[in-house]
C-alpha atoms as a PDB file:
ATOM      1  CA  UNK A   1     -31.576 -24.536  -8.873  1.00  0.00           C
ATOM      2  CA  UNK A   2     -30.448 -21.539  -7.419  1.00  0.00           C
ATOM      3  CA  UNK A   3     -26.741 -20.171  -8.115  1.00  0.00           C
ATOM      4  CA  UNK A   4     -24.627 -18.437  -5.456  1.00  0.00           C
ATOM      5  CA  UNK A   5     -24.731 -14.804  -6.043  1.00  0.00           C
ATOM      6  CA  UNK A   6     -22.210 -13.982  -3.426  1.00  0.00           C
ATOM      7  CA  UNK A   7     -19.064 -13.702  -5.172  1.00  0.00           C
ATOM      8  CA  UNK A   8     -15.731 -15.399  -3.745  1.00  0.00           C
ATOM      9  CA  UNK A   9     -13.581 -14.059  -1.452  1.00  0.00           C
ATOM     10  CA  UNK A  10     -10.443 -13.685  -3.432  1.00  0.00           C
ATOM     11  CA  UNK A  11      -6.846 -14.717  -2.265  1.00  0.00           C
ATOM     12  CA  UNK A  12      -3.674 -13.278  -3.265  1.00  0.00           C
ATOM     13  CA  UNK A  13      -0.234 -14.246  -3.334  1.00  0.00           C
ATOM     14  CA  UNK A  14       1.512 -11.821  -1.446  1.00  0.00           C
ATOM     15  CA  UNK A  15       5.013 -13.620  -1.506  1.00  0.00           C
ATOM     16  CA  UNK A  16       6.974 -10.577  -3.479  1.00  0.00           C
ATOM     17  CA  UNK A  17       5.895  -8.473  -0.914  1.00  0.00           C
ATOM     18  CA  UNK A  18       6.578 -10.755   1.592  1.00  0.00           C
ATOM     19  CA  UNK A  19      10.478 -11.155  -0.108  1.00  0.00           C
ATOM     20  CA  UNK A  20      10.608  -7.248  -0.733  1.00  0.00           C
ATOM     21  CA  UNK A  21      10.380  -6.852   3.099  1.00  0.00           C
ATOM     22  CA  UNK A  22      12.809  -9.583   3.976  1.00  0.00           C
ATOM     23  CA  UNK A  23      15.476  -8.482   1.782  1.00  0.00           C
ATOM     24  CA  UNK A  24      15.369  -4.741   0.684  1.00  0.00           C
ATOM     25  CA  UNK A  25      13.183  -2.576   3.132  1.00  0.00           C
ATOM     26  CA  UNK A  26      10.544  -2.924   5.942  1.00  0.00           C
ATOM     27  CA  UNK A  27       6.928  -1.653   6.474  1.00  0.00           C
ATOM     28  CA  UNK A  28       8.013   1.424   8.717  1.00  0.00           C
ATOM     29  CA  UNK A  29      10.522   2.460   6.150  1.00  0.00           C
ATOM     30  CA  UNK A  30       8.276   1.911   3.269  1.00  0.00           C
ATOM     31  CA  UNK A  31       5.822   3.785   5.008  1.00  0.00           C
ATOM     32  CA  UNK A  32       8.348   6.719   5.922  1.00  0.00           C
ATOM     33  CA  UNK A  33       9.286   6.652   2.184  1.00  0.00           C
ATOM     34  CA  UNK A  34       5.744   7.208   1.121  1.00  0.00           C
ATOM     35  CA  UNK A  35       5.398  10.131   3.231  1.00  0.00           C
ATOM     36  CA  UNK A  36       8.268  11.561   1.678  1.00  0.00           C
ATOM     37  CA  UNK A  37       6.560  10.842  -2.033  1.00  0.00           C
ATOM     38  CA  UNK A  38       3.249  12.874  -0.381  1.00  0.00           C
ATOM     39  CA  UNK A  39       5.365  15.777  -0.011  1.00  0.00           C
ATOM     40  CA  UNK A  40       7.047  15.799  -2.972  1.00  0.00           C
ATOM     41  CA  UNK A  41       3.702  15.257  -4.560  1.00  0.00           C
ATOM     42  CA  UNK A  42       2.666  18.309  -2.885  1.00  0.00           C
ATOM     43  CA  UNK A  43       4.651  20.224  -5.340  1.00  0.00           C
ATOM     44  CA  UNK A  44       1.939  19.350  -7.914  1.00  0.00           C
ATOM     45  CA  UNK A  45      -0.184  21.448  -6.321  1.00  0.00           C
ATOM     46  CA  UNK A  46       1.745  24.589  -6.230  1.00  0.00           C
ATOM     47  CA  UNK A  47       2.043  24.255 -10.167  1.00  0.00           C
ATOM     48  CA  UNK A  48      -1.848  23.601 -10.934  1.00  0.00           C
ATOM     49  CA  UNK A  49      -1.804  19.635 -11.380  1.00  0.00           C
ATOM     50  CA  UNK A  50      -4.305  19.618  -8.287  1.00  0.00           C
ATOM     51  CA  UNK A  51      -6.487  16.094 -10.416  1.00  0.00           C
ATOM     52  CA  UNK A  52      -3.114  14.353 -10.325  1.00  0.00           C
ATOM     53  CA  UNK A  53      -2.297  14.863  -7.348  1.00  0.00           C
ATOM     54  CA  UNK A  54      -5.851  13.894  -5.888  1.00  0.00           C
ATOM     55  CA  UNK A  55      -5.383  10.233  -7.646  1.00  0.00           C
ATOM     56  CA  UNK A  56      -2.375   9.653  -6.678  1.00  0.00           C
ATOM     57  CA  UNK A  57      -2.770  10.638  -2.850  1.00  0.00           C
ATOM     58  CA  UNK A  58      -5.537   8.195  -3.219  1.00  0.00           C
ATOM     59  CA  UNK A  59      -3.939   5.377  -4.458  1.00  0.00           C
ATOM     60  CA  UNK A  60      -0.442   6.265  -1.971  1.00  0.00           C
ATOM     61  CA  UNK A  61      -3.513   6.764   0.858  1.00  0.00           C
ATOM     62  CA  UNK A  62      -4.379   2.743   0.206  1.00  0.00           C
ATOM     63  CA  UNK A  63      -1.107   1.601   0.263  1.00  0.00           C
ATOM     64  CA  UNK A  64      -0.246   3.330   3.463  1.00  0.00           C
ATOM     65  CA  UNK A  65      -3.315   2.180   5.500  1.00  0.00           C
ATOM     66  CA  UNK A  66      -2.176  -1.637   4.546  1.00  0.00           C
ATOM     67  CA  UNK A  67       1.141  -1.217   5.432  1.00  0.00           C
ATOM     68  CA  UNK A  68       0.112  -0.078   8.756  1.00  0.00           C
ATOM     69  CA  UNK A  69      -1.907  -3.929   9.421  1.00  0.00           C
ATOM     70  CA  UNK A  70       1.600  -5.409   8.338  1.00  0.00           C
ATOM     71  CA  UNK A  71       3.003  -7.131  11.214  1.00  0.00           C
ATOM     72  CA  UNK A  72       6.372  -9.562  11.932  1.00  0.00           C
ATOM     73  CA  UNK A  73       5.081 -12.955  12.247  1.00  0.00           C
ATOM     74  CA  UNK A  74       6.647 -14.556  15.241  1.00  0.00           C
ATOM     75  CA  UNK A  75       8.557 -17.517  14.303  1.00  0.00           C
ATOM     76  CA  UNK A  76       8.344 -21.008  16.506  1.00  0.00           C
ATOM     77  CA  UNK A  77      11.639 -21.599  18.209  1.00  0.00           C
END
């Protein structure tokens, strides 16, 4: 019998995220924000921490891309 070696597409539930952006701030300002935290991370530089900063640009990178596919759903009247 052969097994299926192709793993699962995983599924996530994003309804915190969804909640975050309904009630405290939206994908553009989030996104603005994290600009703002690439900048300041910037200062990491100036002082030597150049490994930190590389991993966390990385991981702010990621988040930034997704936020950019987040879109308002339009809502049936």
């Amino acid at each position: 019998m052969e097994r299926n070696t192709i793993p699962a597409k995983k599924q996530y539930d994003l309804s915190a995220i969804d909640e975050l952006f309904k009630h405290s701030i939206t994908p553009e300002e989030l996104r603005g924000e994290l600009i703002e935290l690439v900048f300041d991370y910037a200062q990491y530089v100036e002082e030597g921490a150049t490994d930190l900063f590389k991993c966390h640009m990385g991981t702010l990178y990621v988040l930034y891309k997704a936020l950019e596919d987040v879109k308002e759903l339009e809502t049936p009247s």
